[in-house]
N, C-alpha and C. Protein backbone atom coordinates (compact mmCIF):
# COMPACT_ATOMS: atom_id res chain seq x y z
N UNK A 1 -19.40 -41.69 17.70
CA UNK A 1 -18.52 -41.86 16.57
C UNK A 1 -18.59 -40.59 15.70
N UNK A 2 -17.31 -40.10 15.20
CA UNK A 2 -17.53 -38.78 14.52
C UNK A 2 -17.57 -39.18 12.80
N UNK A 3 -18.05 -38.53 12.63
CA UNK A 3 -18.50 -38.90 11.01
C UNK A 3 -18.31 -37.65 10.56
N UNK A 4 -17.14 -38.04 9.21
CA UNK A 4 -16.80 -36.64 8.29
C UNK A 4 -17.18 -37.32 6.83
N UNK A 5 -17.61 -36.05 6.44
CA UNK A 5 -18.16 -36.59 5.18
C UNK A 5 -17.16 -36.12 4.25
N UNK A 6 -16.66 -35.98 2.49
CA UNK A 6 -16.35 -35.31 1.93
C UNK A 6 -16.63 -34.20 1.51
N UNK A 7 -17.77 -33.58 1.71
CA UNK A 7 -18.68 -32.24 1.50
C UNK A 7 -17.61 -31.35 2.97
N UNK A 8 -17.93 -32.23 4.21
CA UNK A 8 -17.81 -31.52 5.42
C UNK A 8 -15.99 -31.16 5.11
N UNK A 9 -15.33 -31.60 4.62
CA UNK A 9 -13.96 -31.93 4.48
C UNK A 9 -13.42 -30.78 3.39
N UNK A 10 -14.24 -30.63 2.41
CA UNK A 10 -14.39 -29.80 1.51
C UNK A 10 -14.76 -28.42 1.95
N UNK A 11 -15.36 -27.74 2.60
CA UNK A 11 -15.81 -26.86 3.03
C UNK A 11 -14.92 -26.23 4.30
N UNK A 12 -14.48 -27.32 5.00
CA UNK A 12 -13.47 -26.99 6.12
C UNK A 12 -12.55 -26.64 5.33
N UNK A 13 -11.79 -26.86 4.40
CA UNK A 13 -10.54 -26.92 3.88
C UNK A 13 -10.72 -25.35 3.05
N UNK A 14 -12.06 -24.96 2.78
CA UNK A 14 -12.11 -23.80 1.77
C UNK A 14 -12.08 -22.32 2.92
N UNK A 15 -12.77 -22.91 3.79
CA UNK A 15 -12.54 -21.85 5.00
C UNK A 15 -11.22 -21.95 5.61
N UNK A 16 -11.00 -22.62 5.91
CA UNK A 16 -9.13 -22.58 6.24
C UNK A 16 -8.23 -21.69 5.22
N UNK A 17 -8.81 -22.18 4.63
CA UNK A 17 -7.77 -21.31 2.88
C UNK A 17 -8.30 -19.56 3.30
N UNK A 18 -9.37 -19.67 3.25
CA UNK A 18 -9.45 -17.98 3.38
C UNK A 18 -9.11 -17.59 4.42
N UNK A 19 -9.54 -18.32 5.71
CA UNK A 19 -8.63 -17.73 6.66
C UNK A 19 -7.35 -17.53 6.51
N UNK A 20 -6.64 -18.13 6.47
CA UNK A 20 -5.31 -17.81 6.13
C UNK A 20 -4.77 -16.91 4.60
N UNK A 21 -5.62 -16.86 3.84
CA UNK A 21 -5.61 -15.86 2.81
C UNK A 21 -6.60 -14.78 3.13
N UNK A 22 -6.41 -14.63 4.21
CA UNK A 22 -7.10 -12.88 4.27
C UNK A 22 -6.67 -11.93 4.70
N UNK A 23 -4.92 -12.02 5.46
CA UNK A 23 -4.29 -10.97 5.25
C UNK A 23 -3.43 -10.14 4.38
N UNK A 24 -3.47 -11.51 3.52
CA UNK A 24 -2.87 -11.41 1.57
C UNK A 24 -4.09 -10.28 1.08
N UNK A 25 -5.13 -10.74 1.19
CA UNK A 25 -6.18 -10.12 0.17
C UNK A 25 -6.59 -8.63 0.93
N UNK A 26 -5.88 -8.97 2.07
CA UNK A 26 -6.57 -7.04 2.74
C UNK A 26 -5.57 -5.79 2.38
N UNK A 27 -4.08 -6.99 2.06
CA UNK A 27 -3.10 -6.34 1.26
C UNK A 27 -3.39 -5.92 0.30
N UNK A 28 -3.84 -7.05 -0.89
CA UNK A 28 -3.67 -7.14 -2.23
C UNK A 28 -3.94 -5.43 -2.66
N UNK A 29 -4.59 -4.65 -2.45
CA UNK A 29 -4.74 -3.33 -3.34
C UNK A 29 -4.40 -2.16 -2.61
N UNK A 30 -4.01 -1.23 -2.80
CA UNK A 30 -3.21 -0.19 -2.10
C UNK A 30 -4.39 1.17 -1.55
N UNK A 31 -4.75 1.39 -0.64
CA UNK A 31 -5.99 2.19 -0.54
C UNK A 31 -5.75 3.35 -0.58
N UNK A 32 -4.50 4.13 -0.44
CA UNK A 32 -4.05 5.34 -0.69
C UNK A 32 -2.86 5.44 -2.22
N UNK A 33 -2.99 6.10 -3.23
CA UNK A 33 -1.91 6.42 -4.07
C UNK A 33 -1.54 7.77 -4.27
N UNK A 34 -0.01 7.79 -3.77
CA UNK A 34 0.97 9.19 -3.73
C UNK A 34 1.43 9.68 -4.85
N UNK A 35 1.45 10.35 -5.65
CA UNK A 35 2.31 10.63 -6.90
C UNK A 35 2.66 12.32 -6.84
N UNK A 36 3.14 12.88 -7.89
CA UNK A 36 3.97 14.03 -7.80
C UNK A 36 3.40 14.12 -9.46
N UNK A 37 2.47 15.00 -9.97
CA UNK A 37 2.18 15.24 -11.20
C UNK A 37 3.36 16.05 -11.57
N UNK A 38 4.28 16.59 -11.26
CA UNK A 38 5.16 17.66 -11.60
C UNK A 38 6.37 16.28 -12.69
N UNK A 39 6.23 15.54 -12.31
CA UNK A 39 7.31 14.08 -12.74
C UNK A 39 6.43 13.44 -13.28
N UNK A 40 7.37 13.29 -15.24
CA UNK A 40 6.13 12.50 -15.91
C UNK A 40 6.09 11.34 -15.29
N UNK A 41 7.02 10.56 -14.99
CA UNK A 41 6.81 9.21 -14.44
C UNK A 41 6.20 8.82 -13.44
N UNK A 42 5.77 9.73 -12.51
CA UNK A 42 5.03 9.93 -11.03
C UNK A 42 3.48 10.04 -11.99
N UNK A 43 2.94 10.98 -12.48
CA UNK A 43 1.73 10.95 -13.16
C UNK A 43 1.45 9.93 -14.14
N UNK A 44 2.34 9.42 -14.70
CA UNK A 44 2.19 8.44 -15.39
C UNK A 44 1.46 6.70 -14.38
N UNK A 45 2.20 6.80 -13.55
CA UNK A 45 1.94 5.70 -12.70
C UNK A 45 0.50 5.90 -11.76
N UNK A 46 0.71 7.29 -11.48
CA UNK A 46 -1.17 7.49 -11.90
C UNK A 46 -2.19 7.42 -12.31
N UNK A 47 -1.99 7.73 -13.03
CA UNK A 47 -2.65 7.51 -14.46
C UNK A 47 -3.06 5.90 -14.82
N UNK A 48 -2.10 5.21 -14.47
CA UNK A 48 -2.49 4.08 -15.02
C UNK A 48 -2.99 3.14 -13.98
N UNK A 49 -3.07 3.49 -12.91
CA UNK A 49 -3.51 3.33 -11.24
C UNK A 49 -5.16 2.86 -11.48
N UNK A 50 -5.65 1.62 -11.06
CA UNK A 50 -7.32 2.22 -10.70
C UNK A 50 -8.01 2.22 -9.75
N UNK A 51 -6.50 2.83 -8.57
CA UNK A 51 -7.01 3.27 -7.10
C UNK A 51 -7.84 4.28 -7.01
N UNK A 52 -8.85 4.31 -6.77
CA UNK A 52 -9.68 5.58 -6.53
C UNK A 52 -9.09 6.99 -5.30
N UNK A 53 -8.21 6.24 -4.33
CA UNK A 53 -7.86 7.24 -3.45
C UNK A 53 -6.97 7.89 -3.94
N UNK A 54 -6.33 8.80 -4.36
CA UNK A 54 -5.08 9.34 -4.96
C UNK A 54 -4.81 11.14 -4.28
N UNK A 55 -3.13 11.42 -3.82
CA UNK A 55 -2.92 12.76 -3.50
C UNK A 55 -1.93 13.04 -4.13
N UNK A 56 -2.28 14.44 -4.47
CA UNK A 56 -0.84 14.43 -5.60
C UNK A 56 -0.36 15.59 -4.66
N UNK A 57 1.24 15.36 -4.64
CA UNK A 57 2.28 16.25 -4.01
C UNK A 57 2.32 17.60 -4.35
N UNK A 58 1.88 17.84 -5.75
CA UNK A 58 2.19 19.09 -5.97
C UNK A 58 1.06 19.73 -5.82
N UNK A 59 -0.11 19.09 -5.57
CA UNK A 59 -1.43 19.85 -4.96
C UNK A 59 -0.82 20.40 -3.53
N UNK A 60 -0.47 19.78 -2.90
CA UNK A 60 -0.92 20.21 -1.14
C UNK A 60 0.00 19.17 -0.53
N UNK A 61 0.41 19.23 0.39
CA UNK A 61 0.58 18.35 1.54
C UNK A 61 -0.35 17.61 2.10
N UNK A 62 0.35 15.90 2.39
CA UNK A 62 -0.28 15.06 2.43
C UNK A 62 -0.78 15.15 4.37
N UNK A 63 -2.09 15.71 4.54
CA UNK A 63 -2.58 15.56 5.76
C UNK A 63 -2.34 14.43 6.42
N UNK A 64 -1.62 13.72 7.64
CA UNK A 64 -1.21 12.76 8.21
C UNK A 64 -3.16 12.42 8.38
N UNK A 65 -3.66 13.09 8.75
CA UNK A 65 -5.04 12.79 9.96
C UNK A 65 -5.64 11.71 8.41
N UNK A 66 -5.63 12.15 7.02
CA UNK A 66 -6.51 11.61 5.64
C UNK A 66 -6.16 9.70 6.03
N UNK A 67 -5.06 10.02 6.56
CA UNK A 67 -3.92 8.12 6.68
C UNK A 67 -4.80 7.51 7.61
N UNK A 68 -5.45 8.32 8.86
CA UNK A 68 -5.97 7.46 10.06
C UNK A 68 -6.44 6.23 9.26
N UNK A 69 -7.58 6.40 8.12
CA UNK A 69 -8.47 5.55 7.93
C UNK A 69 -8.06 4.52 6.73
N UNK A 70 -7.05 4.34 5.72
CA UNK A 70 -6.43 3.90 5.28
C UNK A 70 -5.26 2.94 5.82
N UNK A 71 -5.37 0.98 5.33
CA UNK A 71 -3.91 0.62 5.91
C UNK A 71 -2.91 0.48 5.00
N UNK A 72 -2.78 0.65 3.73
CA UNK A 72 -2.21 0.50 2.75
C UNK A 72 -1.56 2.04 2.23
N UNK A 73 -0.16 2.48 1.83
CA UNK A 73 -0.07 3.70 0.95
C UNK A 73 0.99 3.00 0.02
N UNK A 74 0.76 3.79 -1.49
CA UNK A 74 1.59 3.30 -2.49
C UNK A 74 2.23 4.44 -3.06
N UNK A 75 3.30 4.80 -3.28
CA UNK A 75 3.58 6.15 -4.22
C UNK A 75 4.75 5.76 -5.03
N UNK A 76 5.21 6.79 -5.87
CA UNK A 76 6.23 7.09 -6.53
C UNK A 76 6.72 8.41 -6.70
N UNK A 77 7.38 8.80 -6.13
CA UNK A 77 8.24 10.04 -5.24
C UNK A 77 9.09 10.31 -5.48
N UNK A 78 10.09 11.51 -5.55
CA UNK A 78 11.09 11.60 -5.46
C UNK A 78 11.82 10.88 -3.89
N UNK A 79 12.87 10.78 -3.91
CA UNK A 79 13.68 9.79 -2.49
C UNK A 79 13.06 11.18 -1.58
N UNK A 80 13.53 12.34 -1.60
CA UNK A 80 13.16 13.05 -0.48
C UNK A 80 11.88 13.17 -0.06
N UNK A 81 10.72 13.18 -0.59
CA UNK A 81 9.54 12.97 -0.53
C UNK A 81 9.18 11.78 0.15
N UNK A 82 9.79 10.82 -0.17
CA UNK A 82 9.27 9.10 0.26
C UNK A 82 9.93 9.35 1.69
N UNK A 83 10.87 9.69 2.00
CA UNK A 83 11.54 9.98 3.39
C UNK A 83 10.80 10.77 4.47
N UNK A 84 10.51 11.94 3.71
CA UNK A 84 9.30 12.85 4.91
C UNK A 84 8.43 12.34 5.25
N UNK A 85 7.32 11.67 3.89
CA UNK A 85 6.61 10.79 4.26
C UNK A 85 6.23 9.67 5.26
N UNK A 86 7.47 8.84 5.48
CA UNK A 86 7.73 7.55 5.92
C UNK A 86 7.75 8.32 7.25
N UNK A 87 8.76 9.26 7.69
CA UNK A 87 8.68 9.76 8.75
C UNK A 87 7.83 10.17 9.55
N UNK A 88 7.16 11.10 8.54
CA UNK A 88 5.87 11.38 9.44
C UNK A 88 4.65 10.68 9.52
N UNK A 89 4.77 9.61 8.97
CA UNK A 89 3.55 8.41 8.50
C UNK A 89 4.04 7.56 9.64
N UNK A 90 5.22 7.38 10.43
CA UNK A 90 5.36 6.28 11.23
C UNK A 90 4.80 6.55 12.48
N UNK A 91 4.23 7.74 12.70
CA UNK A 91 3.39 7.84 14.18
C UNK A 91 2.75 7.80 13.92
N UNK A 92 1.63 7.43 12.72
CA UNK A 92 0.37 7.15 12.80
C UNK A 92 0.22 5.40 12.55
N UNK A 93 1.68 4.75 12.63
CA UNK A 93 1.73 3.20 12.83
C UNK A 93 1.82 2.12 11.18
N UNK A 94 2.14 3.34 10.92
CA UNK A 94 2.95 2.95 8.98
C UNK A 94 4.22 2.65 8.92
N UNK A 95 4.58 1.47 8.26
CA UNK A 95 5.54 1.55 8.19
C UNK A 95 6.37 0.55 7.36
N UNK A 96 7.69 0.78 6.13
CA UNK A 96 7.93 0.14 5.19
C UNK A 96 7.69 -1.34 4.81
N UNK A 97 7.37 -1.10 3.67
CA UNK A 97 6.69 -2.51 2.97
C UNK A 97 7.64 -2.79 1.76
N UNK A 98 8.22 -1.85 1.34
CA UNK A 98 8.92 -2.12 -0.17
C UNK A 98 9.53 -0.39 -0.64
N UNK A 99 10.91 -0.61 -1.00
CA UNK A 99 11.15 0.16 -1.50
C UNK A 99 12.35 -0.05 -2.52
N UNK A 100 12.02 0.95 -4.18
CA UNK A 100 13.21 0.36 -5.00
C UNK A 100 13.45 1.92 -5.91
N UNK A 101 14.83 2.29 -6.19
CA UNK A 101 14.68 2.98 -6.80
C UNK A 101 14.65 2.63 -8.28
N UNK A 102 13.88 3.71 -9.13
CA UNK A 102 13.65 3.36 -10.06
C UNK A 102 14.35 4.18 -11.58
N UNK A 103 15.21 5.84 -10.81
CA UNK A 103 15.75 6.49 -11.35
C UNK A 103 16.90 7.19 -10.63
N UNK A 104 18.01 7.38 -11.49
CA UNK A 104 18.99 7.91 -10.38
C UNK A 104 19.43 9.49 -10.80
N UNK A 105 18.52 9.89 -12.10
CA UNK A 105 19.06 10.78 -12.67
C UNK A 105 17.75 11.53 -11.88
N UNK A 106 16.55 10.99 -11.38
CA UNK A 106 15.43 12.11 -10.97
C UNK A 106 15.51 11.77 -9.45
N UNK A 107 15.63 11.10 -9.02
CA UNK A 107 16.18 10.27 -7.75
C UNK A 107 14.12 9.35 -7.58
N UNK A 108 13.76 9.00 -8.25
CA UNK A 108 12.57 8.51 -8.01
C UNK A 108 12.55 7.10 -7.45
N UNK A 109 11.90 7.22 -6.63
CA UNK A 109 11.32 6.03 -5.42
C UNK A 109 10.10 5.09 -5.90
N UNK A 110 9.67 3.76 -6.22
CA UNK A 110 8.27 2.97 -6.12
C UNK A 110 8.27 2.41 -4.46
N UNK A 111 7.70 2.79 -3.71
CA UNK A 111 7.26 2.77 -2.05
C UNK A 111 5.98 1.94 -1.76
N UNK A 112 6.07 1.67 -1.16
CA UNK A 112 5.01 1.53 -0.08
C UNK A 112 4.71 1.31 1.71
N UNK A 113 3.91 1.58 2.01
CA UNK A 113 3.46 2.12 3.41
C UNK A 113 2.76 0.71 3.80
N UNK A 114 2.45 0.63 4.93
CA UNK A 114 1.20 -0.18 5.65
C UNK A 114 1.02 -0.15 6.75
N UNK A 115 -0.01 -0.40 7.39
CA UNK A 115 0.41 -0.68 8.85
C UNK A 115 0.28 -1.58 9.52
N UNK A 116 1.12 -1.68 10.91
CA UNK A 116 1.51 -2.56 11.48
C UNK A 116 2.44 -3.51 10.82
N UNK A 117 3.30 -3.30 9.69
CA UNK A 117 4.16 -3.88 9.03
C UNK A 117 5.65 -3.77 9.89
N UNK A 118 6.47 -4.54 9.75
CA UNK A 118 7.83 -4.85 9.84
C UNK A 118 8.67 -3.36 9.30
N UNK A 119 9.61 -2.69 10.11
CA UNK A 119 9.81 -1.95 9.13
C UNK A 119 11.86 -2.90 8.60
């Protein structure tokens, strides 16, 4: 005879929940952030970021190889920027999660990357 207790019922049900909430939570925070300090609104969104990973555009070009180890990218870009990006980010298995523009007079992009996502 199988015997469930309410403890046992309780505990199954809390592990089920995380299982199924753990590809939400591997989402939930962005492990790479893109910005363009040259655009107050790009540094601004920096700035107020408390991703520790961060590359800024007008430093350098974004090394594809830095992405291997990251599944998450977040930026705010100009449109042409978010485009090269996406492009050359999709052979390393990135690929669109969200995109909206947010200015039409700077042409600025809020993006994001992931992988193994839907594009």
């Amino acid at each position: 005879m199988l015997r469930i207790s309410r403890r046992r019922m309780m505990q199954g049900a809390g592990a089920a929940g995380l299982i199924a909430a753990r590809p939400a939570l591997a989402v939930a925070a962005p492990a790479l952030l893109i910005y363009d300090s040259r655009i107050p609104e790009s540094a601004a969104f920096a700035a107020a970021s408390a991703t520790p990973l961060r590359h800024d555009l007008a430093q350098a070009r974004l090394d594809p190889r830095r992405v291997a180890a990251v599944g998450r990218i977040e930026g705010l870009t100009r449109r042409s920027d978010y485009v090269a990006l996406s492009l050359a980010l999709r052979l390393h298995g990135m690929r669109s999660q969200d995109e909206r523009r947010l200015s039409t007079r700077d042409h600025l992009f809020r993006w994001s990357l992931s992988k193994g996502a839907n594009a």
